[in-house]
N, C-alpha and C. Protein backbone atom coordinates (compact mmCIF):
# COMPACT_ATOMS: atom_id res chain seq x y z
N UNK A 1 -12.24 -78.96 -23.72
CA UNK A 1 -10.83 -78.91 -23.45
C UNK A 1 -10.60 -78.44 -22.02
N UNK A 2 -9.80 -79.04 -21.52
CA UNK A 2 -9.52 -78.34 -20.22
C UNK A 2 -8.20 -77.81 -20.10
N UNK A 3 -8.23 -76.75 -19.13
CA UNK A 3 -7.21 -75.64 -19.36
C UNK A 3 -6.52 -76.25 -18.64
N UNK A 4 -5.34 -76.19 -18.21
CA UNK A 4 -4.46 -76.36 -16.93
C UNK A 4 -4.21 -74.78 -16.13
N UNK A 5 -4.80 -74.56 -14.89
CA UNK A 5 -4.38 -73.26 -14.33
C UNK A 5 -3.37 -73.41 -13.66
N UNK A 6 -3.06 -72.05 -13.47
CA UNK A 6 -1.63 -71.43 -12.92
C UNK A 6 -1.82 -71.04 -11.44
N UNK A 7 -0.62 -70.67 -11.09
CA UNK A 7 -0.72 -70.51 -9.61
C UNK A 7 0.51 -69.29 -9.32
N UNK A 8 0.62 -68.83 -8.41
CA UNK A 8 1.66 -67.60 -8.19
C UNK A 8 2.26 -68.06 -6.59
N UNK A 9 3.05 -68.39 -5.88
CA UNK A 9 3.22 -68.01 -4.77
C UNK A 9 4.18 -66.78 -4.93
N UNK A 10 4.60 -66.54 -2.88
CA UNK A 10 5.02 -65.59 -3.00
C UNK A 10 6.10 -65.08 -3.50
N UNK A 11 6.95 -66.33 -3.67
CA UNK A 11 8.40 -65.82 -4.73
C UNK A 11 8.28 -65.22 -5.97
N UNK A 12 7.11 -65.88 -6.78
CA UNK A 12 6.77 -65.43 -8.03
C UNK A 12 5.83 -64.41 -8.00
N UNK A 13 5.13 -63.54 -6.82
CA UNK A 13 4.65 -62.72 -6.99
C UNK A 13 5.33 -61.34 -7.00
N UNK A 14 6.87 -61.69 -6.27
CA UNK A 14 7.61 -60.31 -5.45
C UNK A 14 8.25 -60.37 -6.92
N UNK A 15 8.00 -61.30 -7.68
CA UNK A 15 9.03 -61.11 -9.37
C UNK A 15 8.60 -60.35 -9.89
N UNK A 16 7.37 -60.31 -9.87
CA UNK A 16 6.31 -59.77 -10.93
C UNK A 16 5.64 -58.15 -10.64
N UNK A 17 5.40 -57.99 -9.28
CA UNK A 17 4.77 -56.85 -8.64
C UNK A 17 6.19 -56.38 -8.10
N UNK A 18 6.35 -55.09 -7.84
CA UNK A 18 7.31 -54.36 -7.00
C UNK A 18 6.81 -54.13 -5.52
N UNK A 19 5.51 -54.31 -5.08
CA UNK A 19 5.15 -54.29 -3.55
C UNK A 19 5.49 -55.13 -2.92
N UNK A 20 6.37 -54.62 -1.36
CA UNK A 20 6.64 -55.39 -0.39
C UNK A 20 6.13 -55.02 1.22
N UNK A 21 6.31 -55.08 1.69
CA UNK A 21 5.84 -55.40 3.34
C UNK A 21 6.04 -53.57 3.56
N UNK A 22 5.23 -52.78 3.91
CA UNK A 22 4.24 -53.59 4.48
C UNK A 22 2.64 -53.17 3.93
N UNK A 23 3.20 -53.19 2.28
CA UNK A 23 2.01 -52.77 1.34
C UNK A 23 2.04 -53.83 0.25
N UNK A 24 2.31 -55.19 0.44
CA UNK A 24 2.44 -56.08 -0.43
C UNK A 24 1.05 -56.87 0.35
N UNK A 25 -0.13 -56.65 -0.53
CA UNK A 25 -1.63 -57.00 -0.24
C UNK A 25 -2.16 -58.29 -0.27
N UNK A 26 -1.21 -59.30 -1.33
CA UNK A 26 -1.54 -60.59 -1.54
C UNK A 26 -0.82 -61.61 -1.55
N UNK A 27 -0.66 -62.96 -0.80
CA UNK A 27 0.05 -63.97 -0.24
C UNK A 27 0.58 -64.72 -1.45
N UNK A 28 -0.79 -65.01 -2.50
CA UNK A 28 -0.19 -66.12 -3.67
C UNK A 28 -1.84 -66.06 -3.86
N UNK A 29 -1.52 -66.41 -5.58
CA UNK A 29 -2.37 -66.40 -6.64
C UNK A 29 -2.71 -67.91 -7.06
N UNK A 30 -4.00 -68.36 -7.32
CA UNK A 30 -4.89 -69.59 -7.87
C UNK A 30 -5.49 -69.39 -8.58
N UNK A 31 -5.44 -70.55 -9.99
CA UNK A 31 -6.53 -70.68 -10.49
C UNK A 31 -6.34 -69.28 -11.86
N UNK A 32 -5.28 -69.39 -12.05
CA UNK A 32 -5.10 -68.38 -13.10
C UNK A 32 -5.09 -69.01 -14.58
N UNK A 33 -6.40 -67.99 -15.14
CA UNK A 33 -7.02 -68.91 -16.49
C UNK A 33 -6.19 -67.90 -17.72
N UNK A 34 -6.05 -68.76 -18.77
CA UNK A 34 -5.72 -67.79 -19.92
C UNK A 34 -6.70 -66.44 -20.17
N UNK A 35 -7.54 -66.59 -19.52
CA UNK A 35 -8.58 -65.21 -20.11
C UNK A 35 -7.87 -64.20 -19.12
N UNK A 36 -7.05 -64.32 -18.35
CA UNK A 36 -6.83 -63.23 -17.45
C UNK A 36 -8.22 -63.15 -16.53
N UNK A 37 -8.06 -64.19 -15.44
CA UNK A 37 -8.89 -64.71 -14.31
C UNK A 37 -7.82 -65.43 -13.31
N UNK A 38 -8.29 -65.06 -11.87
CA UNK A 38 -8.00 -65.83 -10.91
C UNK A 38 -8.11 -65.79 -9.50
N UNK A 39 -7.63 -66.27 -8.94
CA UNK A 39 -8.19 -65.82 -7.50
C UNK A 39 -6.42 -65.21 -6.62
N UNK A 40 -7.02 -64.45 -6.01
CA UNK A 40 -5.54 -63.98 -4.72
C UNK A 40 -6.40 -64.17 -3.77
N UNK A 41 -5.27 -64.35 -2.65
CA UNK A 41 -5.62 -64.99 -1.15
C UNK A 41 -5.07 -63.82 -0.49
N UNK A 42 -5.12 -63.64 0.31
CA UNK A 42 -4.32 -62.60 1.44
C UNK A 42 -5.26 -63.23 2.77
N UNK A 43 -4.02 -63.73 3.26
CA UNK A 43 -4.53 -64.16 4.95
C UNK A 43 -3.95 -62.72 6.03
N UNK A 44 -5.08 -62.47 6.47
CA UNK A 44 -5.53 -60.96 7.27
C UNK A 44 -4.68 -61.60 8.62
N UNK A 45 -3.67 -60.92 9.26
CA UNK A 45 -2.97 -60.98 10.62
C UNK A 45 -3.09 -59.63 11.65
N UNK A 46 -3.40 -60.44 12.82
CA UNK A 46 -2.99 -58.89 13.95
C UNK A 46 -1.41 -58.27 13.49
N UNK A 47 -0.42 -58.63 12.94
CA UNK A 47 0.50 -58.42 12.82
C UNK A 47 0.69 -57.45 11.92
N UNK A 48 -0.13 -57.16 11.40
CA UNK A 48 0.15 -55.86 10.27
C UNK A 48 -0.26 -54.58 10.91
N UNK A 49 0.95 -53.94 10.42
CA UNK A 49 0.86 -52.38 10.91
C UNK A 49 -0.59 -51.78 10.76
N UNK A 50 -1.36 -51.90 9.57
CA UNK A 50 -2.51 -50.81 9.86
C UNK A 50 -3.27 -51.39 11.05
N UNK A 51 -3.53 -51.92 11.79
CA UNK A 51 -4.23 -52.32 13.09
C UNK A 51 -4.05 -51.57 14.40
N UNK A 52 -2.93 -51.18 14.58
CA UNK A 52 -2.43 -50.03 15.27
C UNK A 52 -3.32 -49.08 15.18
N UNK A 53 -3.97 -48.79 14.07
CA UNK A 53 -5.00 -47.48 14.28
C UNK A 53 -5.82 -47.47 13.60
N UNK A 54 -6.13 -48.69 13.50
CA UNK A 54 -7.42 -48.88 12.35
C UNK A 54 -8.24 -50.39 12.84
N UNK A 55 -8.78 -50.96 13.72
CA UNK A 55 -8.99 -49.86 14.87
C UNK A 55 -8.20 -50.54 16.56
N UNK A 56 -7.35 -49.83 17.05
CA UNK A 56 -7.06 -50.39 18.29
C UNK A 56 -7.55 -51.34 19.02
N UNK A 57 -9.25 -50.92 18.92
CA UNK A 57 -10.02 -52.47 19.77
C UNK A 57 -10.27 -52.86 19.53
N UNK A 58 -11.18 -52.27 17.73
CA UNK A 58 -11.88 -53.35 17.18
C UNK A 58 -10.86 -53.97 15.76
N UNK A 59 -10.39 -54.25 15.67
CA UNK A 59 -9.12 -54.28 14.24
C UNK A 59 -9.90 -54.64 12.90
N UNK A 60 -10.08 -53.47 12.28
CA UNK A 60 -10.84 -53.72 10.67
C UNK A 60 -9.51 -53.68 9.71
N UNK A 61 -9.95 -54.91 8.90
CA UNK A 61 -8.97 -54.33 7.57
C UNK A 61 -9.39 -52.96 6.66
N UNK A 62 -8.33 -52.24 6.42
CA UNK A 62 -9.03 -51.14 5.59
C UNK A 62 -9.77 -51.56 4.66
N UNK A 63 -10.74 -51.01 3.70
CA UNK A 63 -11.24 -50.94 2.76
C UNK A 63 -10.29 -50.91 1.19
N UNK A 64 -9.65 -49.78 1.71
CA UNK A 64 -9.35 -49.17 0.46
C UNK A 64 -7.94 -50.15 0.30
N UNK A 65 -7.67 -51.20 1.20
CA UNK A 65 -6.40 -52.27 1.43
C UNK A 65 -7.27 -53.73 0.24
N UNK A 66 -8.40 -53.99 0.65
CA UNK A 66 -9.01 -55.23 -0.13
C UNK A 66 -9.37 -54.76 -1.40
N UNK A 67 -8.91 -53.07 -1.80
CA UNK A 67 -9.23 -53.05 -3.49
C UNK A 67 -8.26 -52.55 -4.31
N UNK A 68 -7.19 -52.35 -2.72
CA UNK A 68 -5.25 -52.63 -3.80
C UNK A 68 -5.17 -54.14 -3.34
N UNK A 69 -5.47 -54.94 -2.71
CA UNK A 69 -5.36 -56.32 -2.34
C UNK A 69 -5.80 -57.02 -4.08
N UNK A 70 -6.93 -56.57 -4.76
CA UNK A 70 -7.62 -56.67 -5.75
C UNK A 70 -6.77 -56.43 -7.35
N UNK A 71 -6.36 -55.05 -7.01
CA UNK A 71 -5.93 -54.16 -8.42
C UNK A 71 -4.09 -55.62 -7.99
N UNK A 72 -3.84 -55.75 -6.71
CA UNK A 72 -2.46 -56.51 -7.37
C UNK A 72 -2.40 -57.44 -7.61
N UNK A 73 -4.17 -58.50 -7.50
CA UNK A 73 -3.98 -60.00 -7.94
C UNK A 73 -4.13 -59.54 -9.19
N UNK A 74 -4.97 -58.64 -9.78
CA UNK A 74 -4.97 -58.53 -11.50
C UNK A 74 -3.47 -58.00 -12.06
N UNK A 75 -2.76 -57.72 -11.54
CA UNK A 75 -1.51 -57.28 -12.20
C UNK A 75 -0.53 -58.77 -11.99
N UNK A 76 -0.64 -59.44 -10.74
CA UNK A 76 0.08 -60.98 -10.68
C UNK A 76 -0.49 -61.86 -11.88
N UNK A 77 -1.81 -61.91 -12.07
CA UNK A 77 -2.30 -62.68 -13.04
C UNK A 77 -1.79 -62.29 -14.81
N UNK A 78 -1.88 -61.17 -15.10
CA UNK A 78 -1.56 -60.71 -16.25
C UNK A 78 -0.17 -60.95 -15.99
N UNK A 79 0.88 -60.54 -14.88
CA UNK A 79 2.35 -60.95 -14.88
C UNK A 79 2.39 -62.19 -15.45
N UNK A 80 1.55 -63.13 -14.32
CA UNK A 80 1.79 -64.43 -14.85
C UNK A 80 1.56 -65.13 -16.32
N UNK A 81 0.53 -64.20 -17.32
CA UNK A 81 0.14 -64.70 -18.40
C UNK A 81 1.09 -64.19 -19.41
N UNK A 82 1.75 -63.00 -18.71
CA UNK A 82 2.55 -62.35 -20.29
C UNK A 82 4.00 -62.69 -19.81
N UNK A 83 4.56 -63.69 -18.73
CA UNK A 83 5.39 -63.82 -18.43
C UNK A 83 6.88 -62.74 -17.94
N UNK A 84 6.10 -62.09 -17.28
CA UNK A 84 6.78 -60.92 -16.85
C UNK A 84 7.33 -60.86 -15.75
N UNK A 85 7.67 -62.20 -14.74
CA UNK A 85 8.81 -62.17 -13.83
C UNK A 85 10.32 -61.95 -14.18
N UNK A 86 10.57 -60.93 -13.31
CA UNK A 86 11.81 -60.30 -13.55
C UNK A 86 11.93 -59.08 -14.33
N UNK A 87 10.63 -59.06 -14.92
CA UNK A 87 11.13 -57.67 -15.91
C UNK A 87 9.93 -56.40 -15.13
N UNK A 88 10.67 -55.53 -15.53
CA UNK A 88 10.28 -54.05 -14.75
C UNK A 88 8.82 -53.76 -16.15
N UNK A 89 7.89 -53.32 -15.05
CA UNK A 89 6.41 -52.78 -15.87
C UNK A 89 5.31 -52.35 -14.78
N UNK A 90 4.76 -51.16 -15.73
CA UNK A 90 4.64 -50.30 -14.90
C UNK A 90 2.86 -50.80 -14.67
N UNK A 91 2.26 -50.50 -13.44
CA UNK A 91 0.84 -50.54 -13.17
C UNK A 91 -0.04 -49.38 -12.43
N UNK A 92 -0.56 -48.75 -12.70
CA UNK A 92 -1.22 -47.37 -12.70
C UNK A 92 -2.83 -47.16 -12.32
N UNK A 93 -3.49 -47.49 -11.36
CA UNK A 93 -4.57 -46.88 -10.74
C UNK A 93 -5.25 -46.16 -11.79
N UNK A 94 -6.49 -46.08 -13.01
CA UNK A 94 -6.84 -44.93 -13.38
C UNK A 94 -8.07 -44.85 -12.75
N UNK A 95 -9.07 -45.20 -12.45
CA UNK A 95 -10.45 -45.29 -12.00
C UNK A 95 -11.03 -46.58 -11.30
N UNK A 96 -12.14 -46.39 -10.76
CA UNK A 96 -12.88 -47.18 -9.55
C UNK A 96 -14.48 -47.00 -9.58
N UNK A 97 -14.83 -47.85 -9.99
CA UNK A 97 -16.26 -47.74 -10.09
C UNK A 97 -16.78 -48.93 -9.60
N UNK A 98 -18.03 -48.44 -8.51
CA UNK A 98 -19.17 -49.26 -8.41
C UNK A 98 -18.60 -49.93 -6.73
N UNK A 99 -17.64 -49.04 -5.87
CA UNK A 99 -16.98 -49.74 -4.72
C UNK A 99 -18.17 -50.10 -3.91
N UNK A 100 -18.21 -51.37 -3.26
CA UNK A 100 -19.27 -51.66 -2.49
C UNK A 100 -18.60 -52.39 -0.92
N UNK A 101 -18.79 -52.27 -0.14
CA UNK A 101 -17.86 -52.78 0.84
C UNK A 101 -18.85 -53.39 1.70
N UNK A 102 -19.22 -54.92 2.14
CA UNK A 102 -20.48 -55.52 2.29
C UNK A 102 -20.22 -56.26 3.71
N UNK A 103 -19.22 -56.17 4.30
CA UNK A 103 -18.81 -56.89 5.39
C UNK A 103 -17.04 -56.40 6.18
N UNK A 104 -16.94 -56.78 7.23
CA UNK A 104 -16.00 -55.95 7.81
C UNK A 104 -15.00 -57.31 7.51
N UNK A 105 -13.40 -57.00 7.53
CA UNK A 105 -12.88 -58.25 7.42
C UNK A 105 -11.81 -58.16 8.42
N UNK A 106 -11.27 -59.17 9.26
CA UNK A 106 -10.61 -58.35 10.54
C UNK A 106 -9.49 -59.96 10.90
N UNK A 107 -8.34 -59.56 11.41
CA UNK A 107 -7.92 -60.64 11.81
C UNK A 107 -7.94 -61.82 11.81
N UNK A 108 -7.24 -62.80 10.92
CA UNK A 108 -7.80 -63.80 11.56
C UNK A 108 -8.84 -64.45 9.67
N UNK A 109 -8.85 -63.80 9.28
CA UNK A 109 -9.99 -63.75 7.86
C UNK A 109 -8.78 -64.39 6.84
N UNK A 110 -9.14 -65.47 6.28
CA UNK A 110 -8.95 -65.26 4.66
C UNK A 110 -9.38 -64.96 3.77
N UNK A 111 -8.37 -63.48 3.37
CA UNK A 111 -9.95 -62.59 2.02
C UNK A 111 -8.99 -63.24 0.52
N UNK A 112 -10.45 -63.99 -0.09
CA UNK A 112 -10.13 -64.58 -1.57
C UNK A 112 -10.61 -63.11 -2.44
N UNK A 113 -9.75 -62.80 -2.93
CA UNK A 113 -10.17 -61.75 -4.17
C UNK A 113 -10.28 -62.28 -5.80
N UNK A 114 -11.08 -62.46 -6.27
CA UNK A 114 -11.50 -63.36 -7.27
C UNK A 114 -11.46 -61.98 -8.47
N UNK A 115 -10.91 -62.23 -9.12
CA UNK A 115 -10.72 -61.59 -10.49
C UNK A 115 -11.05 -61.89 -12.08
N UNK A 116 -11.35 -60.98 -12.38
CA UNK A 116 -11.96 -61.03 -14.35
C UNK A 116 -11.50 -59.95 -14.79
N UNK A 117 -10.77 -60.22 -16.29
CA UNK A 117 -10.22 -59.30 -17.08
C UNK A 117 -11.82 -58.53 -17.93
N UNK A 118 -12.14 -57.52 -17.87
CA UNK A 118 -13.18 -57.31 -18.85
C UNK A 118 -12.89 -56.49 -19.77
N UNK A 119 -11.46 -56.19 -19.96
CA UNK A 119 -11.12 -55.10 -21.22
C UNK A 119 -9.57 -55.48 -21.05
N UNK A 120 -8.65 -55.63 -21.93
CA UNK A 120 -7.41 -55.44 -21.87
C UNK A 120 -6.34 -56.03 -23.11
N UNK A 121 -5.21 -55.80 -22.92
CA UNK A 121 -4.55 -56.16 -24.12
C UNK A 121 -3.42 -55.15 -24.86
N UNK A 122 -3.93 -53.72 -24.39
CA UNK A 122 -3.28 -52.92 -24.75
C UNK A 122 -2.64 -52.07 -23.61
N UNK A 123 -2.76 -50.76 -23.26
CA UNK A 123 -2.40 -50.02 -22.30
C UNK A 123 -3.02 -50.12 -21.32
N UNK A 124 -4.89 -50.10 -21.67
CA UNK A 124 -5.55 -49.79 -20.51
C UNK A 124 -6.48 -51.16 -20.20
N UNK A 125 -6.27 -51.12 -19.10
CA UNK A 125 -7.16 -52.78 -18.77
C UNK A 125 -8.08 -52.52 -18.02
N UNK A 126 -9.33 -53.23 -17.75
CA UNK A 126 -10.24 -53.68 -16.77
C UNK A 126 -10.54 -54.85 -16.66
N UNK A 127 -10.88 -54.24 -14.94
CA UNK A 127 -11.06 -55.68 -14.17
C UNK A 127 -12.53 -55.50 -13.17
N UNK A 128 -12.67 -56.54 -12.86
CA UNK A 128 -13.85 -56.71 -12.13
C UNK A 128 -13.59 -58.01 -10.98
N UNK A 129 -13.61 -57.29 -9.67
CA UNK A 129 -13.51 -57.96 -8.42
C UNK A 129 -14.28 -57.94 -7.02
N UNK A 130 -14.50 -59.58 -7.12
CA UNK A 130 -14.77 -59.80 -5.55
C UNK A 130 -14.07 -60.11 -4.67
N UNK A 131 -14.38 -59.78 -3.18
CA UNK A 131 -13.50 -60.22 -2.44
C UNK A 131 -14.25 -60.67 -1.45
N UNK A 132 -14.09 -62.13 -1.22
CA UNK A 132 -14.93 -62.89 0.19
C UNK A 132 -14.20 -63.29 1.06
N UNK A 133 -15.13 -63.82 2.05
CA UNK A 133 -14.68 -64.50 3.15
C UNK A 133 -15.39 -65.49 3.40
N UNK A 134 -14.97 -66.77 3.24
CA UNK A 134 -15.60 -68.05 3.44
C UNK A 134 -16.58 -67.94 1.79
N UNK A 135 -17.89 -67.45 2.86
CA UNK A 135 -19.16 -67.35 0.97
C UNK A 135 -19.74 -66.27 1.55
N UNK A 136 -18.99 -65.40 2.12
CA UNK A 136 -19.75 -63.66 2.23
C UNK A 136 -18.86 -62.82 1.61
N UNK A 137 -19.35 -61.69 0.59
CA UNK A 137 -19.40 -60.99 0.07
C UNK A 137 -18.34 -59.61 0.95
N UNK A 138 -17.66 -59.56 0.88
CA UNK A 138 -16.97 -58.40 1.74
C UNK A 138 -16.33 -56.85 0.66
N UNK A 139 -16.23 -57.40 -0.55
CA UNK A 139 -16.00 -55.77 -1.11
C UNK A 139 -16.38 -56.22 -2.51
N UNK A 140 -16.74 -55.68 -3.45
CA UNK A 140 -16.27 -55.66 -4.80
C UNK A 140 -16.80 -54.27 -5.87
N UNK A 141 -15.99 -54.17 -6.75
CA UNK A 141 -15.40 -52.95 -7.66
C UNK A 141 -15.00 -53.70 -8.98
N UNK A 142 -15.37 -52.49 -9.93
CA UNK A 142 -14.24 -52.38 -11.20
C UNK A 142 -13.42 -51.78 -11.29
N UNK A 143 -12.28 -51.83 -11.37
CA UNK A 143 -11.05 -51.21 -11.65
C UNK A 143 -10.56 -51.00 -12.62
N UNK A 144 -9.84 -49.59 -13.28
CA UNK A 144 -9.37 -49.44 -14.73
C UNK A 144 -7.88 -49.19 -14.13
N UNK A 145 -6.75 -49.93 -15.23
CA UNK A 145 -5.17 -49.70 -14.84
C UNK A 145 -4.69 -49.28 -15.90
N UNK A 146 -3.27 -48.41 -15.88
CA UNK A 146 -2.66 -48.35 -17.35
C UNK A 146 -1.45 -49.26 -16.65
N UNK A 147 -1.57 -50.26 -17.90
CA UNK A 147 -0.44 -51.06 -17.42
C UNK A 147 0.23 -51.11 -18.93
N UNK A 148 2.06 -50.76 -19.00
CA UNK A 148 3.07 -50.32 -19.19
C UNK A 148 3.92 -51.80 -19.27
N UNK A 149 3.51 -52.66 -20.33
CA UNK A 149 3.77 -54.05 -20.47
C UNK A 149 5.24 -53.81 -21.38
N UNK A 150 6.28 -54.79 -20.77
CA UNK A 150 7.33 -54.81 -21.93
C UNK A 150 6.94 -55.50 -23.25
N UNK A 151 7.86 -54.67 -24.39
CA UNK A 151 7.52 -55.04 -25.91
C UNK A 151 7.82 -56.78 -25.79
């Protein structure tokens, strides 16, 4: 059987997530499977404030930016599966395991953050994410959320 996947741009992501500029991490969502899978894009610009000092000459994306870039394609994807544009729900950081950060990503980069649900359904979810560039390896983590789904 083949699935038909889903997709998020950015109208339907600002429905779903409450982050905006200039902490809104991901452009639009692909490839979103019923298992709670998919990919987020975030195209990396000199134009974003953390570059200013992170780093003046050499401009790195933060780290700890490509694994909320991460934790908000898994909250767009589950938006998108439980149909939760427009309605208020809450998403909660509980833990981080296994952060590996394998490449610098800087201006100019499109970082794909590729996502898998490996626990969820109820309050507390996990996920498991990469995040590349082109076919290099630039961060990946598991992430645990309490996510606060309407009845």
């Amino acid at each position: 059987m083949n699935e038909t996947l889903k997709s998020a741009d950015i109208g339907l992501i600002q429905q779903i997530i409450p982050h905006r500029y200039p902490f809104l991490m991901v452009d639009r969502v692909v490839d979103i499977t019923s298992d709670d899978a998919g990919t987020g894009i975030k195209n990396v610009t000199m134009n974003e404030p953390q570059f200013t000092g992170h780093f003046p000459n050499q401009p790195v994306f933060p780290g700890v930016l490509m694994v909320e870039a991460m934790a908000q394609t898994a909250a767009v994807i589950v938006g998108v599966n439980n149909d939760l544009a427009g309605k208020e729900f809450g998403v909660y950081f509980m833990a981080l395991d296994g952060v590996k950060f394998r490449r610098m990503v800087t201006p100019g980069d499109s970082l794909h953050m590729h996502i898998e649900k490996l626990r969820g359904g109820g309050k507390v979810w996990k996920f498991k994410g990469r995040a590349v560039v082109g076919d290099e390896l630039a961060c990946e983590a598991e992430f645990t959320a309490m996510m606060d789904l309407p009845k």
